[in-house]
C-alpha atoms as a PDB file:
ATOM      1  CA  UNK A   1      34.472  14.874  -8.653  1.00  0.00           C
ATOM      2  CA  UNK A   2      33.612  11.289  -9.766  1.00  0.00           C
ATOM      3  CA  UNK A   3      34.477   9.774  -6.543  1.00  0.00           C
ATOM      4  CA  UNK A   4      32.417  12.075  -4.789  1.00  0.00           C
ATOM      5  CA  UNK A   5      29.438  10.988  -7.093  1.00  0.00           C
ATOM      6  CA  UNK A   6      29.839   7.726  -6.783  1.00  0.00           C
ATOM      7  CA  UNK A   7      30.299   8.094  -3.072  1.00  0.00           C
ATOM      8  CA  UNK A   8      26.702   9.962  -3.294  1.00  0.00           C
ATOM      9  CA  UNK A   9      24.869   7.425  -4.926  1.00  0.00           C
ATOM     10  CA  UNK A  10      26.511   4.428  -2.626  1.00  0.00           C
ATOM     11  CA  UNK A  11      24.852   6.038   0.265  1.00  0.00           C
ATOM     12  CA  UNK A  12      21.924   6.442  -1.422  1.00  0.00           C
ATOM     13  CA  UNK A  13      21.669   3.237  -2.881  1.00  0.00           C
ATOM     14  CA  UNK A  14      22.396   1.666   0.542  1.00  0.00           C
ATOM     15  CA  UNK A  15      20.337   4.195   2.239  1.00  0.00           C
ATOM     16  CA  UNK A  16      17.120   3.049  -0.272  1.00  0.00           C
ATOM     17  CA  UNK A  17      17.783  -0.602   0.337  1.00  0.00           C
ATOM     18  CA  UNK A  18      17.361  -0.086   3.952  1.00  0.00           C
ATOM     19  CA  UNK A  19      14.089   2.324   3.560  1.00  0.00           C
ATOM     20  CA  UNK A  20      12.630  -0.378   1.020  1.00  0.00           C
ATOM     21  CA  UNK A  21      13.743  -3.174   3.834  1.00  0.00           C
ATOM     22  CA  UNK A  22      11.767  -1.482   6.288  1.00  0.00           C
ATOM     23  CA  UNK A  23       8.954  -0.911   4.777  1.00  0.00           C
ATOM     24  CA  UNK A  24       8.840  -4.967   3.632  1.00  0.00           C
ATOM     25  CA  UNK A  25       8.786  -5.929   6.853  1.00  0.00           C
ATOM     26  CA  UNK A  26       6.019  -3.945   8.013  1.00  0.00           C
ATOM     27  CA  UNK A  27       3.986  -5.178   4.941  1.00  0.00           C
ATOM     28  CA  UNK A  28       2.440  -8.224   5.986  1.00  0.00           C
ATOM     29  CA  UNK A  29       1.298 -10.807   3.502  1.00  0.00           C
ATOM     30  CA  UNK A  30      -2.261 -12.481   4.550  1.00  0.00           C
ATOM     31  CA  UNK A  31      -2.713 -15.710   3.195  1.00  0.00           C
ATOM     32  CA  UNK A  32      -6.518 -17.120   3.193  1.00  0.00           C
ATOM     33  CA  UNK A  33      -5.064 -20.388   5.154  1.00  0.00           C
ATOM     34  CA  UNK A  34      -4.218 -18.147   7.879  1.00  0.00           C
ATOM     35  CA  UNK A  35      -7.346 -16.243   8.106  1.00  0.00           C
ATOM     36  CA  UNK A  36      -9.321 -19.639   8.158  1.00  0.00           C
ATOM     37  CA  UNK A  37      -7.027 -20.847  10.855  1.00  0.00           C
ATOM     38  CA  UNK A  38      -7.825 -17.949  13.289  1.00  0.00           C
ATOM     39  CA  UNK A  39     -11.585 -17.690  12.506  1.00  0.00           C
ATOM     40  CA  UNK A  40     -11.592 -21.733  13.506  1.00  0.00           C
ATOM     41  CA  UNK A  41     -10.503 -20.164  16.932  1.00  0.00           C
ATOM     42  CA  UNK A  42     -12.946 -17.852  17.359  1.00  0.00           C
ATOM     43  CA  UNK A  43     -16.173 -18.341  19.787  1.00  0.00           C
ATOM     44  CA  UNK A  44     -18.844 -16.828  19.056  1.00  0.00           C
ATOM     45  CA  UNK A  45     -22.202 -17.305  21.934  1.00  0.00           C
ATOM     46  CA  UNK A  46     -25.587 -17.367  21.523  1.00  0.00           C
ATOM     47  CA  UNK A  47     -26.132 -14.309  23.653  1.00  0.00           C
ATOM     48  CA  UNK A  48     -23.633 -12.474  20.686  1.00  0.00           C
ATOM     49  CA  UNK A  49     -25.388 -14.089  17.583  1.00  0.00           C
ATOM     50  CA  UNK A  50     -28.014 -11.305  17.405  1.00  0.00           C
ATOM     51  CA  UNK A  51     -27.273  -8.997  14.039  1.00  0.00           C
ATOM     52  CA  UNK A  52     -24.478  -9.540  11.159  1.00  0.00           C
ATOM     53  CA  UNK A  53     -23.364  -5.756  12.158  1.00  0.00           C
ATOM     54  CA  UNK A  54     -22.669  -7.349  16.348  1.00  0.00           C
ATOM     55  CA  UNK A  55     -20.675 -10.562  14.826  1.00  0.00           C
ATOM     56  CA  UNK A  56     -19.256  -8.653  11.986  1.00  0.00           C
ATOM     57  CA  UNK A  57     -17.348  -6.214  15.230  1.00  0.00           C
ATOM     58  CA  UNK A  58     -16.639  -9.460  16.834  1.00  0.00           C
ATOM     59  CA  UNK A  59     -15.301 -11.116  13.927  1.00  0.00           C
ATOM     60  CA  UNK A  60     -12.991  -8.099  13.118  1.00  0.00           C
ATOM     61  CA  UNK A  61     -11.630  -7.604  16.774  1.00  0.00           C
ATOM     62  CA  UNK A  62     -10.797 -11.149  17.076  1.00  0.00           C
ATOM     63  CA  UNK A  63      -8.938 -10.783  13.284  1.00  0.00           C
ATOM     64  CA  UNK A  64      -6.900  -7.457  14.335  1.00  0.00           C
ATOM     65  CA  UNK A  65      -6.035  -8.793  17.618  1.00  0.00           C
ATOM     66  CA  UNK A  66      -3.884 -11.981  16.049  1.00  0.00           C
ATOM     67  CA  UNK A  67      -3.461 -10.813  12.088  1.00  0.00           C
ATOM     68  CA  UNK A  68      -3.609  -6.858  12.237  1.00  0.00           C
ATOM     69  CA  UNK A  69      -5.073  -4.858   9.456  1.00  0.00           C
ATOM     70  CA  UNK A  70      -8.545  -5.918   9.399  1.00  0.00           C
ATOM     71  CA  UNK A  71     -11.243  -3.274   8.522  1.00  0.00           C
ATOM     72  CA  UNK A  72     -15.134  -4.003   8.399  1.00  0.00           C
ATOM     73  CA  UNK A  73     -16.929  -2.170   5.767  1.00  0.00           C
ATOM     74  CA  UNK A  74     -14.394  -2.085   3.347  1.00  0.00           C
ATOM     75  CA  UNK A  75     -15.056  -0.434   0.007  1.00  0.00           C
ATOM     76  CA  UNK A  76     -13.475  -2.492  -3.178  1.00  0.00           C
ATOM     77  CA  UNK A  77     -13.613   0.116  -5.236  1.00  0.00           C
ATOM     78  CA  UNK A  78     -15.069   1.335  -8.609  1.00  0.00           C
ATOM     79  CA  UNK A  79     -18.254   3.053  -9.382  1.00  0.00           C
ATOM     80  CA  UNK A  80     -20.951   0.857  -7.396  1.00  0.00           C
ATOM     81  CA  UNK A  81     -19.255   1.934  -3.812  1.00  0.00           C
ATOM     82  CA  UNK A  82     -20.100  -1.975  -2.794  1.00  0.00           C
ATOM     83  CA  UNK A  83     -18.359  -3.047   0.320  1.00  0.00           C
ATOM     84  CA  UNK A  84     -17.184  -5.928   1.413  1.00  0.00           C
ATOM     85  CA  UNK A  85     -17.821  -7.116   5.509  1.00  0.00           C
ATOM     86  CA  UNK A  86     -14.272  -7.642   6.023  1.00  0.00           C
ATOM     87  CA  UNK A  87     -11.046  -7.104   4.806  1.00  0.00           C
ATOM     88  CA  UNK A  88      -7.524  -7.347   5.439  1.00  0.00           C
ATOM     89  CA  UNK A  89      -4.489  -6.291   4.420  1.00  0.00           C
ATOM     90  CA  UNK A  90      -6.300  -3.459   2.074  1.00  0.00           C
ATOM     91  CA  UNK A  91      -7.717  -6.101  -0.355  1.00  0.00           C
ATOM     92  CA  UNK A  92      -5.896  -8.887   0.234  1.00  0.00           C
ATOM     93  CA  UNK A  93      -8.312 -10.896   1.593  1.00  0.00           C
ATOM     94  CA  UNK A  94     -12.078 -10.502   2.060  1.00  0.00           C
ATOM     95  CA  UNK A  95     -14.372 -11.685   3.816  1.00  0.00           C
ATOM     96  CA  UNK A  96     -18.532 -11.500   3.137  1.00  0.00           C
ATOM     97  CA  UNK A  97     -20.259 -12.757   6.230  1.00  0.00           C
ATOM     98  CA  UNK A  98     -24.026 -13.946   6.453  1.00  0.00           C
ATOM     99  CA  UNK A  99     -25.906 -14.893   9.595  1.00  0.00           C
ATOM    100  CA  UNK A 100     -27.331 -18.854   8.635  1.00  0.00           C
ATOM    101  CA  UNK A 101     -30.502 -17.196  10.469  1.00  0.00           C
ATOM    102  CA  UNK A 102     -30.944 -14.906   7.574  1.00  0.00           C
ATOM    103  CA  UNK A 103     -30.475 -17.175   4.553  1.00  0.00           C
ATOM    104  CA  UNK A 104     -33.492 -19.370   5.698  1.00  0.00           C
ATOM    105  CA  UNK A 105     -36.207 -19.766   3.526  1.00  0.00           C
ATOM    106  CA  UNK A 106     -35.163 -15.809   2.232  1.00  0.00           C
ATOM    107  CA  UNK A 107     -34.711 -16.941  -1.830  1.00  0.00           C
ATOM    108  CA  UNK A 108     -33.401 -12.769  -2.603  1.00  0.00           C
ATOM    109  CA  UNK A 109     -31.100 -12.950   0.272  1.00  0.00           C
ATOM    110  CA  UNK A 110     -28.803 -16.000  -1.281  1.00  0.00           C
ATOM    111  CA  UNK A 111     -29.214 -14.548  -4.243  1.00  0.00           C
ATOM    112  CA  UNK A 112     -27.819 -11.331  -3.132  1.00  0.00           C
ATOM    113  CA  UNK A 113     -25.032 -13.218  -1.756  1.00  0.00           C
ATOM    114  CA  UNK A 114     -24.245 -15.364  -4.632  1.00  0.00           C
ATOM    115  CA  UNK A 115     -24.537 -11.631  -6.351  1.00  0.00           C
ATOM    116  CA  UNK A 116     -21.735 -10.003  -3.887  1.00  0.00           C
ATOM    117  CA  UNK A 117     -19.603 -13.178  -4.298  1.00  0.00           C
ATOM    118  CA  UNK A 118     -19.343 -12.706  -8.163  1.00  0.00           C
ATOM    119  CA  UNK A 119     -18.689  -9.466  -7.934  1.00  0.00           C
ATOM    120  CA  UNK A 120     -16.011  -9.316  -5.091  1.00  0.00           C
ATOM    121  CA  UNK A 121     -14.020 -12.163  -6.304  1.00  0.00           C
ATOM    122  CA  UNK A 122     -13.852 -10.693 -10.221  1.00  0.00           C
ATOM    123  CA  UNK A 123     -13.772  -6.633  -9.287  1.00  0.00           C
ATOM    124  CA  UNK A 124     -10.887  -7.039  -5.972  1.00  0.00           C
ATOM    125  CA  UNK A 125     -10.008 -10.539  -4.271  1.00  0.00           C
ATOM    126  CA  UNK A 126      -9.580 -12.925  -6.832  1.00  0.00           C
ATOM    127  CA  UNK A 127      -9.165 -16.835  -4.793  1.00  0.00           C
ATOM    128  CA  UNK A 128      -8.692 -14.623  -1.891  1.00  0.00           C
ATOM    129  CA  UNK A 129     -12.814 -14.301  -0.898  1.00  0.00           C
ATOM    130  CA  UNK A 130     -14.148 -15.869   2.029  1.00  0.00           C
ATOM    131  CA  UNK A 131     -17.941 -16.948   2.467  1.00  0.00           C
ATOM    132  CA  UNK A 132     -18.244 -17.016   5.890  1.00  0.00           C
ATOM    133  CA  UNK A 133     -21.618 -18.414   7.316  1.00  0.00           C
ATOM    134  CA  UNK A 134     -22.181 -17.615  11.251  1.00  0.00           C
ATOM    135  CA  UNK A 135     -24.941 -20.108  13.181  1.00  0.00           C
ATOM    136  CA  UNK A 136     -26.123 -22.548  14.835  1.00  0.00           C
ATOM    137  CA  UNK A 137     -25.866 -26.244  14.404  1.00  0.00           C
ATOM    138  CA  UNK A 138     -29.523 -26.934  13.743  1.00  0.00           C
ATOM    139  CA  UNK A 139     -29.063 -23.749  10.698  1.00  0.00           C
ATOM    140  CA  UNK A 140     -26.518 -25.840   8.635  1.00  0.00           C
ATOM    141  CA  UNK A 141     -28.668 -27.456   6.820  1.00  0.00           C
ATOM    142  CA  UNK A 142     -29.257 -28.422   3.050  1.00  0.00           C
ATOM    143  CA  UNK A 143     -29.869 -24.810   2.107  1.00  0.00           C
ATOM    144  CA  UNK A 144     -26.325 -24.250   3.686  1.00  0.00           C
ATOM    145  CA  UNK A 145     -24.965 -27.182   1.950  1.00  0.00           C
ATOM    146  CA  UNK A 146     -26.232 -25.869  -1.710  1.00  0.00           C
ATOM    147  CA  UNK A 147     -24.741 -22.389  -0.958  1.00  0.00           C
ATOM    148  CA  UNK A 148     -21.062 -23.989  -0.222  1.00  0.00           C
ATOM    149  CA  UNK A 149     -21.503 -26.063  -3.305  1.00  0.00           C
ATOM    150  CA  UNK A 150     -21.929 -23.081  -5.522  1.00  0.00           C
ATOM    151  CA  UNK A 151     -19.780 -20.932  -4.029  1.00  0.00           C
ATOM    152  CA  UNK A 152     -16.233 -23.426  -3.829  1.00  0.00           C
ATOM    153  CA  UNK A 153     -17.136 -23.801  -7.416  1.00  0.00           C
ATOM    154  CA  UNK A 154     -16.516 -20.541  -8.264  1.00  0.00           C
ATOM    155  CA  UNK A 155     -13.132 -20.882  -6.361  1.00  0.00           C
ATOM    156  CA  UNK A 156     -14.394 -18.771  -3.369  1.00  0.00           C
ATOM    157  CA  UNK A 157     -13.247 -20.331   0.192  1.00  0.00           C
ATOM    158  CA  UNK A 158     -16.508 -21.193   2.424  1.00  0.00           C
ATOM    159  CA  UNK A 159     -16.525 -22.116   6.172  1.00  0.00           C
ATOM    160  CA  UNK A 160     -19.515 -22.179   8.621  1.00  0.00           C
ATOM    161  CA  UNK A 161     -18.898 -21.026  12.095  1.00  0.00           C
ATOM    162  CA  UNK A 162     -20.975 -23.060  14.728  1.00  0.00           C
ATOM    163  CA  UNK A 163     -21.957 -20.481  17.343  1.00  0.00           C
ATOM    164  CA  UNK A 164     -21.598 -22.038  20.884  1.00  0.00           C
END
């Protein structure tokens, strides 16, 4: 009867090693490095730069097409129901996206941003958050500057994508 036992739970140990293999390797682990790597890539034209909803789609099509598992609108959970413009790997990376167009000369929109940047690195993402500013050359300015200054020193990744 023992041998039959231990025969039993042989099998199942193997059989659980394999399940737990299996699902590893369809877990993918994002890394912020990456992410910053492919948004480099992207292109995003003047005739696209219109609203943060039409670059957000962009932004998220170009991310699932070479990372997988990116979802715009992404609540982070809690009480508030805030949401975060992009996310991947269910909360291992975010991403909060701003149009450059919208930040000048708009005092309560920067601070809404430095707001959602507090809140979505302490609540979900940690040194996993990504600022990401969409606009033109002309848009990064000082005001742009000052916003990358605060937010790297809160240990938040920034980059500003230069729309062609």
């Amino acid at each position: 009867m023992s041998d039959a036992l231990d025969s039993f739970f042989k099998g199942a140990g193997s059989a659980t090693r394999a399940f737990l293999d299996g699902i590893k390797k369809n877990i993918i682990d994002i890394q912020v490095p990456d992410v910053l790597s492919k948004i480099k890539e992207l292109e995003i034209k003047k005739t696209q730069y219109t609203t943060e909803k039409k670059v957000e789609d962009i932004i998220v099509k170009h991310l699932n097409d070479r990372i997988g598992r990116a979802h715009p609108q992404y609540n982070i959970g809690g009480y508030l129901g805030l949401k975060v413009d992009i996310d991947l790997g269910d909360g291992q990376v975010g991403i909060e996206l701003k149009l450059a167009k919208e930040l000048k000369d708009n005092a309560s929109n920067i601070e809404r941003l430095f707001g959602q940047v507090i809140y979505y690195s302490k609540r979900r993402y940690k040194d996993k958050l990504i600022v990401l500013i969409v606009g033109t050359e002309n848009e990064n300015n000082q005001v742009i500057k000052e916003i990358e200054k605060f937010v790297t020193e809160l240990n938040v990744y920034f980059h500003y994508l230069t729309i062609k």
